[in-house]
N, C-alpha and C. Protein backbone atom coordinates (compact mmCIF):
# COMPACT_ATOMS: atom_id res chain seq x y z
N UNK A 1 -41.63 99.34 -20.49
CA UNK A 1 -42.56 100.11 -21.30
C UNK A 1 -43.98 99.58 -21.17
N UNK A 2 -44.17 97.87 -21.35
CA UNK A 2 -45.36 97.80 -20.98
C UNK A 2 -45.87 98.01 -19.64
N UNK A 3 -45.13 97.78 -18.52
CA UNK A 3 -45.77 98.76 -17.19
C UNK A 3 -45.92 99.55 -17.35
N UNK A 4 -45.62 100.79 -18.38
CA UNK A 4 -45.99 102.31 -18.00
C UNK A 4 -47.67 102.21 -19.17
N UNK A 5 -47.27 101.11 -19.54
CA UNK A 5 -49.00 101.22 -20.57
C UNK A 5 -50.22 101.37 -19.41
N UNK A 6 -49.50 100.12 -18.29
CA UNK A 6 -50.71 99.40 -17.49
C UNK A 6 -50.71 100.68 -16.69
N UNK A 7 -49.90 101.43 -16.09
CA UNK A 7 -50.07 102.49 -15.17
C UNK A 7 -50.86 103.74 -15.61
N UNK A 8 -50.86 103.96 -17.22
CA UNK A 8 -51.40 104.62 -17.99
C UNK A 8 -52.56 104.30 -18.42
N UNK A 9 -53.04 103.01 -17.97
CA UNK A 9 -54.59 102.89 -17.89
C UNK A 9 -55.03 102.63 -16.76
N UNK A 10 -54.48 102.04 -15.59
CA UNK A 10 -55.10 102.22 -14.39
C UNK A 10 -54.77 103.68 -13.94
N UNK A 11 -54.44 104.38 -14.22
CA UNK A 11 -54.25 105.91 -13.68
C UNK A 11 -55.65 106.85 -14.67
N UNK A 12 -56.12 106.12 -15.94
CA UNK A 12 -57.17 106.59 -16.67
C UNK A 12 -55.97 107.76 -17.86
N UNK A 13 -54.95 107.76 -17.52
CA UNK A 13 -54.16 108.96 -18.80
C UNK A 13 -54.27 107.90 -19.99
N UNK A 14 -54.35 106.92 -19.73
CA UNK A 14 -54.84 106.46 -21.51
C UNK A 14 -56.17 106.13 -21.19
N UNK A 15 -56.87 106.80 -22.24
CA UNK A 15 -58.16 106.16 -22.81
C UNK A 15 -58.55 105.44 -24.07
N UNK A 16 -58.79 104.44 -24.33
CA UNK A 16 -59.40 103.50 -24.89
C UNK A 16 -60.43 102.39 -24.41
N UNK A 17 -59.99 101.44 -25.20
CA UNK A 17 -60.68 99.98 -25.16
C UNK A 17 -59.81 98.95 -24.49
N UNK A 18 -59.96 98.97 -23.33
CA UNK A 18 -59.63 98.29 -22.17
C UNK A 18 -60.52 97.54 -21.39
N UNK A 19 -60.29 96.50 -20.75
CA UNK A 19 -60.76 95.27 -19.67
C UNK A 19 -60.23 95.97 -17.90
N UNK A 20 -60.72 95.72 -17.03
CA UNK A 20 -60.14 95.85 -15.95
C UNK A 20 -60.24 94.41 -15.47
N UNK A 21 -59.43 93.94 -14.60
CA UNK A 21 -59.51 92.98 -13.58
C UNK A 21 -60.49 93.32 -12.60
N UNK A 22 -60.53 94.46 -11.89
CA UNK A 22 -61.57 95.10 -10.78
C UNK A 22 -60.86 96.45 -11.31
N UNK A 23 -61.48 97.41 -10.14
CA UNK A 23 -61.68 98.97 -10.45
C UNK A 23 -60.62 99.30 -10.81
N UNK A 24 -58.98 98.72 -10.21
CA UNK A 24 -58.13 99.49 -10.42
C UNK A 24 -56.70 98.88 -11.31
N UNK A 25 -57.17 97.34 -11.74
CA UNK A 25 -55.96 96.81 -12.47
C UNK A 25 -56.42 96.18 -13.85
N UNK A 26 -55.26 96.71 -14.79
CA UNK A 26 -55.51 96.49 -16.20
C UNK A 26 -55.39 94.53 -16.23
N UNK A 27 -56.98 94.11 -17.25
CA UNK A 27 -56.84 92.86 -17.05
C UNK A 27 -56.19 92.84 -18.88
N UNK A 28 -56.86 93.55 -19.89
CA UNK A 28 -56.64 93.52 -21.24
C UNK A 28 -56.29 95.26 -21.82
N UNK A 29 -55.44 95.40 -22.57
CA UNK A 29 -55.38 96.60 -23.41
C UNK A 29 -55.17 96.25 -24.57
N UNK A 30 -56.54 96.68 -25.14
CA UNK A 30 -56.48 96.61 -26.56
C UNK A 30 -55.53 97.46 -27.56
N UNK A 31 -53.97 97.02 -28.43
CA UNK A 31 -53.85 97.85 -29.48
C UNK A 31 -53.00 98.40 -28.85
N UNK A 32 -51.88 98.03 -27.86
CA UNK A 32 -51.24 98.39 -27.23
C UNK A 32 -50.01 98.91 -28.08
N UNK A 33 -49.88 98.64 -29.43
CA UNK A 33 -49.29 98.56 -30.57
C UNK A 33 -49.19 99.94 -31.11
N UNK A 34 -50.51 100.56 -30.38
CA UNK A 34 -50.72 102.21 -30.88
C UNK A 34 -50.14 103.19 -30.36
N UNK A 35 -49.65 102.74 -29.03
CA UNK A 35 -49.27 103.59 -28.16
C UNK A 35 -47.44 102.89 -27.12
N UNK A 36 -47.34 101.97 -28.42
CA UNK A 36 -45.72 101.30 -27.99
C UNK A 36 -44.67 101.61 -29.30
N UNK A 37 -43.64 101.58 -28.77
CA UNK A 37 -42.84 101.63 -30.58
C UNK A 37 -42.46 100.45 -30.27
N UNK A 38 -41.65 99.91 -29.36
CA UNK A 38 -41.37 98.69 -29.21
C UNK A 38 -42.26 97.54 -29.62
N UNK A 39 -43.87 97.76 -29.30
CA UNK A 39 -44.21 96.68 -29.82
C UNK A 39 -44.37 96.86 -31.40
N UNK A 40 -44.79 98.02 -31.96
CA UNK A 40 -44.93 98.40 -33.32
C UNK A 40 -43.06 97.58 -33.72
N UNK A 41 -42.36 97.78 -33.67
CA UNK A 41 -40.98 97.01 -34.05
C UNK A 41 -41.03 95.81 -33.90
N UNK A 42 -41.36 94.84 -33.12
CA UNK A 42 -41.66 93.24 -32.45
C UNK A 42 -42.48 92.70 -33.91
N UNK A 43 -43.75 93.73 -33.84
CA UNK A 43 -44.49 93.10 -34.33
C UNK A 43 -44.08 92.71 -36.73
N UNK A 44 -43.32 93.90 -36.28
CA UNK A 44 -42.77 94.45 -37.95
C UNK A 44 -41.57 93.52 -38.39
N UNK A 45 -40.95 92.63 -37.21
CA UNK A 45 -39.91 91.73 -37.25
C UNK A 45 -40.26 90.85 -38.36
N UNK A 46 -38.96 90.70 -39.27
CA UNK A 46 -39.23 89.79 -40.25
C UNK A 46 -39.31 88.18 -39.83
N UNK A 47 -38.47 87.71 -39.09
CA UNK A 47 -38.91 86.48 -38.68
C UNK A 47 -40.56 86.38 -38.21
N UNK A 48 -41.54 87.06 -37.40
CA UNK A 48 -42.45 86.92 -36.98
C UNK A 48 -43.19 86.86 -38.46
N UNK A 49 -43.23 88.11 -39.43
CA UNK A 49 -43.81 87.96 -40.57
C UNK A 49 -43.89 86.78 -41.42
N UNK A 50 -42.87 86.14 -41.41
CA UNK A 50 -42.37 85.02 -42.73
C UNK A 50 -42.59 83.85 -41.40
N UNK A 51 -42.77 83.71 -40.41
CA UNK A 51 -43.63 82.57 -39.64
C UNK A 51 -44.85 82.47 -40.20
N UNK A 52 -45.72 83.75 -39.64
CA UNK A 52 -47.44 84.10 -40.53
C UNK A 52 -47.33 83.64 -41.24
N UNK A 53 -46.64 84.13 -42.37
CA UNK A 53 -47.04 83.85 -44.14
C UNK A 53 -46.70 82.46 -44.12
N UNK A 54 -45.68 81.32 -43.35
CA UNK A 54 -45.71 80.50 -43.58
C UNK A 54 -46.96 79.66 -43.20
N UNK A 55 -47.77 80.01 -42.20
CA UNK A 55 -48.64 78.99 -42.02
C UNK A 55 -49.84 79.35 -42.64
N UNK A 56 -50.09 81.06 -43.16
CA UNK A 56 -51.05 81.76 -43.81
C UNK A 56 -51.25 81.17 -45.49
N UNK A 57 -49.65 81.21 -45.49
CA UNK A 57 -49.62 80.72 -47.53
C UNK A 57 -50.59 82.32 -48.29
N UNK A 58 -50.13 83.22 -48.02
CA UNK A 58 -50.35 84.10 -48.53
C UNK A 58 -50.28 85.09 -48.05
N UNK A 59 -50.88 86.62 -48.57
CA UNK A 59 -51.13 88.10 -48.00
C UNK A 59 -52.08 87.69 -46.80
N UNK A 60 -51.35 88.51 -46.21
CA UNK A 60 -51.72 88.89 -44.60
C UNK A 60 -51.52 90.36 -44.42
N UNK A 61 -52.30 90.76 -43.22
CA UNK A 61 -52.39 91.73 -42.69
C UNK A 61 -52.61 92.22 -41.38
N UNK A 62 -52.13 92.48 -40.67
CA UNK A 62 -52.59 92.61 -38.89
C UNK A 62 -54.06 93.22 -38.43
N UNK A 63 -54.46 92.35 -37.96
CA UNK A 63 -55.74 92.81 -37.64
C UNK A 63 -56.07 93.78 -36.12
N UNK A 64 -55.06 93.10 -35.45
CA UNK A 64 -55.08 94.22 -34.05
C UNK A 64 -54.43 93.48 -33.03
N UNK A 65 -53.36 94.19 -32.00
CA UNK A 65 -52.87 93.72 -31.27
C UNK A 65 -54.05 93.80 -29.29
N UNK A 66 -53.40 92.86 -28.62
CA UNK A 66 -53.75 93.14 -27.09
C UNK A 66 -52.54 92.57 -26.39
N UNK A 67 -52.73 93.23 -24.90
CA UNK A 67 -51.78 93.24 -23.86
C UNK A 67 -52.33 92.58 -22.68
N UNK A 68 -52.49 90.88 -22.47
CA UNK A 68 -53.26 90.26 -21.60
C UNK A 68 -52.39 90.52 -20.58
N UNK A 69 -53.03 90.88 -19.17
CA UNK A 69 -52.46 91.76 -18.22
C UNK A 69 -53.10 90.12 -16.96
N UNK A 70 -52.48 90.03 -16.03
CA UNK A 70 -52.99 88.61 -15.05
C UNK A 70 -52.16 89.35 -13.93
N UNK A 71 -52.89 90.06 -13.07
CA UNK A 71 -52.43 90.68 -11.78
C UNK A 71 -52.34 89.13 -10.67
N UNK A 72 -50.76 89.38 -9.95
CA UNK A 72 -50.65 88.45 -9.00
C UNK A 72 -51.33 88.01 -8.55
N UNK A 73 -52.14 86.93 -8.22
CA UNK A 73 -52.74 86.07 -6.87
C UNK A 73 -54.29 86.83 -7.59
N UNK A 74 -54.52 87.10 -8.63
CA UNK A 74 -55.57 87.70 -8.73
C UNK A 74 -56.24 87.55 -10.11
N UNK A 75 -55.56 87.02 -11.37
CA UNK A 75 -55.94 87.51 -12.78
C UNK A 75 -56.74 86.41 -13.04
N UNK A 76 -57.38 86.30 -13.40
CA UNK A 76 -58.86 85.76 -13.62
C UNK A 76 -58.57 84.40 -15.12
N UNK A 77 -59.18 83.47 -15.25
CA UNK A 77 -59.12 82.80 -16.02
C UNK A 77 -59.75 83.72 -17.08
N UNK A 78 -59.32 82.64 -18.34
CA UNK A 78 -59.71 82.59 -19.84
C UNK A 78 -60.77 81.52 -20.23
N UNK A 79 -61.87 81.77 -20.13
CA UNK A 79 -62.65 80.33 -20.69
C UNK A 79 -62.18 79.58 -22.29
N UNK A 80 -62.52 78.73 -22.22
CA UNK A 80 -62.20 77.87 -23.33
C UNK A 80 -63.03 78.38 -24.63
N UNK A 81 -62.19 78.91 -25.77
CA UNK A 81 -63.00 79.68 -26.73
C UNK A 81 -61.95 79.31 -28.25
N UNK A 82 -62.97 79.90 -28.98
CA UNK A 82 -62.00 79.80 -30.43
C UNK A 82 -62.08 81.47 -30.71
N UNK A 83 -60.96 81.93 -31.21
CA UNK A 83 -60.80 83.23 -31.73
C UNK A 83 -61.69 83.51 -33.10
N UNK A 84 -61.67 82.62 -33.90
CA UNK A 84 -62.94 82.46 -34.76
C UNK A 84 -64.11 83.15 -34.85
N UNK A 85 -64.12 82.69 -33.36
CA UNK A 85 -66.16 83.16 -33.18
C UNK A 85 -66.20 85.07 -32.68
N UNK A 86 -65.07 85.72 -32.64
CA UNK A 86 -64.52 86.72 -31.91
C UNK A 86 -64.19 87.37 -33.25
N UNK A 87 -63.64 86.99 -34.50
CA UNK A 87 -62.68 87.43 -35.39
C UNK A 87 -63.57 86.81 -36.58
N UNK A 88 -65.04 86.94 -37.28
CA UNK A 88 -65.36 86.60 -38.70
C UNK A 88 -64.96 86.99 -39.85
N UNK A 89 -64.92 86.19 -40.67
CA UNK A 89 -64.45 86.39 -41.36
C UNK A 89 -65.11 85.83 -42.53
N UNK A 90 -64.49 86.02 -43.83
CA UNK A 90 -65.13 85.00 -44.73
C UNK A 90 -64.35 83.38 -44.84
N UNK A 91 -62.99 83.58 -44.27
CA UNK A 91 -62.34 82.58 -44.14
C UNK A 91 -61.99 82.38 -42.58
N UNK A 92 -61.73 81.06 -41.95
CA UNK A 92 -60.92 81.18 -40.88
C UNK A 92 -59.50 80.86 -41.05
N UNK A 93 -58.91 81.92 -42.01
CA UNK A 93 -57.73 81.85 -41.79
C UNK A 93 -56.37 82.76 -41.67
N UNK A 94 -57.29 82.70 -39.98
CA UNK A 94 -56.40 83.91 -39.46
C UNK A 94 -55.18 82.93 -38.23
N UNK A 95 -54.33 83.67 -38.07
CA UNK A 95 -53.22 83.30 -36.54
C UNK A 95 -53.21 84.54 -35.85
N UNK A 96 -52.68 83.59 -34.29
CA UNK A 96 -52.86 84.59 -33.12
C UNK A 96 -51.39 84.30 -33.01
N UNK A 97 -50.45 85.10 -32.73
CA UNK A 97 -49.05 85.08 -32.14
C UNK A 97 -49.40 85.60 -30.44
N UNK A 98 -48.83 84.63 -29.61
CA UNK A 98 -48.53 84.86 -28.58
C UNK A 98 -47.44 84.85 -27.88
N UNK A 99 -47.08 86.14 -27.45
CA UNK A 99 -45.43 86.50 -27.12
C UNK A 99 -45.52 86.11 -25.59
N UNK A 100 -44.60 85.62 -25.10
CA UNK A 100 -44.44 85.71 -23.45
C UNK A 100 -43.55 86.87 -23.45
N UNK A 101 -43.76 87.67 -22.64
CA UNK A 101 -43.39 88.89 -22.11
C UNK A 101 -43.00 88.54 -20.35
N UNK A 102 -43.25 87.82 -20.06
CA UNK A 102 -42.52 87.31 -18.56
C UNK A 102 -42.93 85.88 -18.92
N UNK A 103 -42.03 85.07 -17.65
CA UNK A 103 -42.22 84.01 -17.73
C UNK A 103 -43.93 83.56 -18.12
N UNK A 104 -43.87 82.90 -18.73
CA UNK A 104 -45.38 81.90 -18.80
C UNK A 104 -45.39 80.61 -18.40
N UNK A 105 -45.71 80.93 -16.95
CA UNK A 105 -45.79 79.36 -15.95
C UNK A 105 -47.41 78.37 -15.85
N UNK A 106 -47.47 77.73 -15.48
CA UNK A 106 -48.54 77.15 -15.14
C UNK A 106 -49.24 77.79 -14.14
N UNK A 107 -48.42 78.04 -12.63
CA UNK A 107 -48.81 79.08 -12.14
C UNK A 107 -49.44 80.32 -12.33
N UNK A 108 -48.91 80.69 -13.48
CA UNK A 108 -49.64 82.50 -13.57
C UNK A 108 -50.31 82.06 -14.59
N UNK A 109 -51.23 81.31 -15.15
CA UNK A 109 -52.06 80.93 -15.70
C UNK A 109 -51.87 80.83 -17.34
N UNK A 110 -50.31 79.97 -17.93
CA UNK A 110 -49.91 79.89 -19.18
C UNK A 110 -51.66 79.41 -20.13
N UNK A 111 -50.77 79.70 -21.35
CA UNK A 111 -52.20 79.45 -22.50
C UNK A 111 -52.15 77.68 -22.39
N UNK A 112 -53.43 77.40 -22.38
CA UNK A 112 -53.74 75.79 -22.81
C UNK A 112 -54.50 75.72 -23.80
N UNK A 113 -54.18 75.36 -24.81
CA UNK A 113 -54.87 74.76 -26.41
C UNK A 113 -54.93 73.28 -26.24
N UNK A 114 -56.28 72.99 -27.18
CA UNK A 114 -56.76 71.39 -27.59
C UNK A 114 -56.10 70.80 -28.45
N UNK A 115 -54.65 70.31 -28.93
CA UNK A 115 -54.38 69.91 -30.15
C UNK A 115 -55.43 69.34 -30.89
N UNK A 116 -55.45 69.74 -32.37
CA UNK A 116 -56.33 69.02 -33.56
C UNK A 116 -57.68 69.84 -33.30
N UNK A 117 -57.94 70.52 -32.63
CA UNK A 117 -59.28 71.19 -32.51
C UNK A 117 -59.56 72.39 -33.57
N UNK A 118 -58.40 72.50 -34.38
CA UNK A 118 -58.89 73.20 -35.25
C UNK A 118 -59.36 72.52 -36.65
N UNK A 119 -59.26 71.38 -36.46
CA UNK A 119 -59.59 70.51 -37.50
C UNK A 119 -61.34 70.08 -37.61
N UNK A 120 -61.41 70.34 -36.59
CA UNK A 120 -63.24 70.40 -36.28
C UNK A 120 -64.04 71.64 -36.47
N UNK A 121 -63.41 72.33 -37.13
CA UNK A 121 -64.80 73.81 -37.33
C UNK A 121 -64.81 75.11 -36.60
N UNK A 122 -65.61 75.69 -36.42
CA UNK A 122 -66.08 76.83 -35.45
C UNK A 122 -67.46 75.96 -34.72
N UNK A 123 -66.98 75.43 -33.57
CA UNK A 123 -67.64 75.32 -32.37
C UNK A 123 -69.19 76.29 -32.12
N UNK A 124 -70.15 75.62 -31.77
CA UNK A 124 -71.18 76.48 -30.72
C UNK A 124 -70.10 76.94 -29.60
N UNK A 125 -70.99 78.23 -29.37
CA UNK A 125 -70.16 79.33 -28.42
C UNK A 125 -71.65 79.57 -27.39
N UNK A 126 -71.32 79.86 -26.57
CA UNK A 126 -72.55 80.16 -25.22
C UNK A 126 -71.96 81.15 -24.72
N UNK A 127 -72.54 82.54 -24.43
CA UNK A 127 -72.68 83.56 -23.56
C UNK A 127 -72.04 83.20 -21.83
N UNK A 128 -71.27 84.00 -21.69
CA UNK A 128 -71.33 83.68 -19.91
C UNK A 128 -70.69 84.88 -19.37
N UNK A 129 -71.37 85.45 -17.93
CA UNK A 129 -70.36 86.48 -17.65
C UNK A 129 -69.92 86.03 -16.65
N UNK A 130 -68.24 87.04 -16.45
CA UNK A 130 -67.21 86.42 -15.25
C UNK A 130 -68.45 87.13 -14.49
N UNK A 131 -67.83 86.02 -13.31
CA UNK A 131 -68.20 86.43 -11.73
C UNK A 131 -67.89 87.70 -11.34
N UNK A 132 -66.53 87.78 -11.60
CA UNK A 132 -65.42 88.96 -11.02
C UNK A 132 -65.66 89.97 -11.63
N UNK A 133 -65.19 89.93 -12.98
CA UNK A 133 -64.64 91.53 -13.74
C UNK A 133 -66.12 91.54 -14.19
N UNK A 134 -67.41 90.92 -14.50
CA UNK A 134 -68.60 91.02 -15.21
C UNK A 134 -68.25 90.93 -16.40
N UNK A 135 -66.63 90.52 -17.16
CA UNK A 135 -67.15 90.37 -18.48
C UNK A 135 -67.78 89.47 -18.91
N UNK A 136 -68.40 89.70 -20.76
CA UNK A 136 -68.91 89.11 -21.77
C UNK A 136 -68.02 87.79 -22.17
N UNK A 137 -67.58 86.88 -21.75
CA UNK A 137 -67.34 85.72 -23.11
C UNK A 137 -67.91 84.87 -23.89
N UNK A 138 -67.21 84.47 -24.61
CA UNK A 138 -68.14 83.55 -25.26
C UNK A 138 -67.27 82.14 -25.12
N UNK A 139 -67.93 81.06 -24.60
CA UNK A 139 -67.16 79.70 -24.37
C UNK A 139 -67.58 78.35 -25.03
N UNK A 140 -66.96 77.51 -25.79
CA UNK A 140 -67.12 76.54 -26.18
C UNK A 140 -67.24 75.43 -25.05
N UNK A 141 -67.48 74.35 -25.19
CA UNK A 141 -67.54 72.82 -24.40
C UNK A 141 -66.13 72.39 -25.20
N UNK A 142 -65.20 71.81 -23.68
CA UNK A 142 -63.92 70.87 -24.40
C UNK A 142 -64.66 69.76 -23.37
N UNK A 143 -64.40 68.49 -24.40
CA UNK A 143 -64.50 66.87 -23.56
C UNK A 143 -63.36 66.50 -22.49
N UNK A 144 -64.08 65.94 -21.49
CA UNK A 144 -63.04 64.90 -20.66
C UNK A 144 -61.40 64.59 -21.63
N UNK A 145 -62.36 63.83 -23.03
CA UNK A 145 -60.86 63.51 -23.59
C UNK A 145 -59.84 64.65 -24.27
N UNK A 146 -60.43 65.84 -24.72
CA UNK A 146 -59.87 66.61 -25.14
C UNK A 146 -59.03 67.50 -23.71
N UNK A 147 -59.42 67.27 -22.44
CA UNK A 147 -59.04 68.19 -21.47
C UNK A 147 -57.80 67.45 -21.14
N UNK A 148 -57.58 66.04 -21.20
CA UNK A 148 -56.64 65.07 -20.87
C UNK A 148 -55.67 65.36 -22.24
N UNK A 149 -55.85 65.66 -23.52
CA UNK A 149 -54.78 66.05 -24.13
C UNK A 149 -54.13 67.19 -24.31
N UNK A 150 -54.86 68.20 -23.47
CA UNK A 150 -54.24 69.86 -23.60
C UNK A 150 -53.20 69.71 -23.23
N UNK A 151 -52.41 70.95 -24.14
CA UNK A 151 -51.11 71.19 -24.15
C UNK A 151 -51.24 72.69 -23.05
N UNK A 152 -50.01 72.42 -22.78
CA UNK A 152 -49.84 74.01 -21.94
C UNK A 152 -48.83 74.60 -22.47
N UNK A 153 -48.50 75.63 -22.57
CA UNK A 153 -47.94 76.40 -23.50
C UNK A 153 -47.09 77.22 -22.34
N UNK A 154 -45.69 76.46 -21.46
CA UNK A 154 -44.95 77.05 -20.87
C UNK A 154 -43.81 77.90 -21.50
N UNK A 155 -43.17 78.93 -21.19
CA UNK A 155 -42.45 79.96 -21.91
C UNK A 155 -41.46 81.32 -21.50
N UNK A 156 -40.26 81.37 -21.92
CA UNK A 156 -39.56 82.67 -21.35
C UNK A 156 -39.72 83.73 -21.98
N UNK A 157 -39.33 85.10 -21.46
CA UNK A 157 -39.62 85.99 -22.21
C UNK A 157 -39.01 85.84 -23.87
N UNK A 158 -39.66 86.01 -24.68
CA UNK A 158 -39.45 86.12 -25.95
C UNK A 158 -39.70 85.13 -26.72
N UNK A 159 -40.39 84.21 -26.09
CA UNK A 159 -40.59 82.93 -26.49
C UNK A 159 -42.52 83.01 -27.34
N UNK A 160 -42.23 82.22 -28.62
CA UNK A 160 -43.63 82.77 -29.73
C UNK A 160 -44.41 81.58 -29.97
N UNK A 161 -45.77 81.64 -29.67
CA UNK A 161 -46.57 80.70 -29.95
C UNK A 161 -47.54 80.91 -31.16
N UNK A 162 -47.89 80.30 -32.18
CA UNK A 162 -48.42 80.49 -33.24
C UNK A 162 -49.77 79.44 -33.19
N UNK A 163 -50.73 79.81 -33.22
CA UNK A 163 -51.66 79.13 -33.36
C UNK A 163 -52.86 79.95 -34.14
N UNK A 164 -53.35 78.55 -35.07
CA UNK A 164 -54.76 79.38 -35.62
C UNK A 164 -55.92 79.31 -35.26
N UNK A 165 -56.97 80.04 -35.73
CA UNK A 165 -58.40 81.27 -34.75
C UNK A 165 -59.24 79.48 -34.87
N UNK A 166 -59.04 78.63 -35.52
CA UNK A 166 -60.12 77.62 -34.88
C UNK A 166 -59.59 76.60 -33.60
N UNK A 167 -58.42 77.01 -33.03
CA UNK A 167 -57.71 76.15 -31.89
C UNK A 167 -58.24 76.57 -31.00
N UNK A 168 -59.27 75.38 -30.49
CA UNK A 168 -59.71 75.84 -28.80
C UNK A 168 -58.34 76.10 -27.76
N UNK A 169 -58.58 76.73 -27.30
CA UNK A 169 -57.51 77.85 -26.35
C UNK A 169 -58.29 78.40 -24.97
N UNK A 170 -57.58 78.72 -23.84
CA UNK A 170 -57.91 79.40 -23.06
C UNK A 170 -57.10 79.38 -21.87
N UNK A 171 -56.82 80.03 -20.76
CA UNK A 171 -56.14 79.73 -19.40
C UNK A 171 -56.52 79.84 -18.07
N UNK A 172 -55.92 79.70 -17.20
CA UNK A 172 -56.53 79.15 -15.85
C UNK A 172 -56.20 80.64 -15.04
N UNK A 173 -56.37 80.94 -14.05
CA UNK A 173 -56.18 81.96 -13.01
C UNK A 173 -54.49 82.02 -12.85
N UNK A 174 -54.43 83.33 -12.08
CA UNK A 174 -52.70 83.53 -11.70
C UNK A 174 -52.54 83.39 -10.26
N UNK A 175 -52.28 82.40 -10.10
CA UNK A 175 -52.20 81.76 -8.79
C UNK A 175 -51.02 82.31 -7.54
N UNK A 176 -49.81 82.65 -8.48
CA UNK A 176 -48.66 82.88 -8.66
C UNK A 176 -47.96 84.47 -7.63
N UNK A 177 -47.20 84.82 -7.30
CA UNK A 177 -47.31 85.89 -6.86
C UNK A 177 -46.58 86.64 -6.90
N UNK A 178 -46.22 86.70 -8.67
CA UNK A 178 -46.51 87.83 -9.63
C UNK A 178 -47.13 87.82 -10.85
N UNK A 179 -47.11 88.90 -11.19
CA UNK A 179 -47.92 89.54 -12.49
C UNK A 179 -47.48 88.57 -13.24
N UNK A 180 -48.31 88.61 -14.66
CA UNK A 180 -47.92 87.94 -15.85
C UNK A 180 -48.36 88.97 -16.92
């Protein structure tokens, strides 16, 4: 089902708020949630909910789903960012659930977070655009010592990572040769 999303935006029959990798491969689909039942069900799962609320300690509410797309031998890194600076709020206390939907190798460019970096704030953020796709990010500075403690976040399908919007995060290229 999620291939027929990506074929449905590189073919242009869905329109929205989408990323490309280059002209013709989906790098991000925003809200993929709108146009899946499967993920609308994933996401409605009571275990996933009563995870949230456990690390939330209160009412929650979904703010919006995406479908990070990393075409073989081709998908472009993630600079090092906090979801924070992306997601204001009056509080930062929001979580990102990240599902592996295929393997998540080192190769195809798994998530790497700073442990304890959310214990330090919302970071200065700096402007930069990719080389490749021309997008907008916004990227924090991680230290020598903080790059030596990243975790990598390897994973099978169905496998859930919970982290909150002040955890520096980001991933490397898909080296790999397949999709992620």
């Amino acid at each position: 089902e999620l291939g027929q999303l990506c074929d449905a935006v590189e073919s242009g029959r869905l329109r929205g708020n989408h990323l490309m990798e280059n002209q013709r491969t989906a790098r991000v689909i925003f809200n993929p949630y709108d146009h899946s039942p499967v993920l609308r069900e994933l996401t409605g799962r009571a275990h996933m909910i009563e995870r949230a609320q456990a690390i939330l300690s209160g009412r929650m509410h979904l703010h919006h789903t995406k479908l990070m797309c990393k075409a073989a031998r081709e998908g472009t890194p993630q600079p090092w960012h906090q979801d924070y600076f992306y997601w204001p709020g009056t509080k930062p206390n929001q979580v990102a659930v990240f599902v592996c939907i295929d393997p998540n190798i080192v190769e195809n460019g798994c998530l790497r977070c700073i442990p304890g970096s959310h214990t330090g704030g919302l970071r200065e953020h700096r402007q930069e655009f990719h080389p490749v796709t021309g997008e907008r990010h916004w990227v924090c500075t991680v230290s020598p010592a903080e790059l030596n403690r990243q975790v990598l976040f390897t994973g099978e399908p169905g496998d859930l990572i919970f982290f909150g919007s002040l955890t520096v995060h980001g991933s490397e290229e898909n080296s790999s040769p397949r999709s992620r």
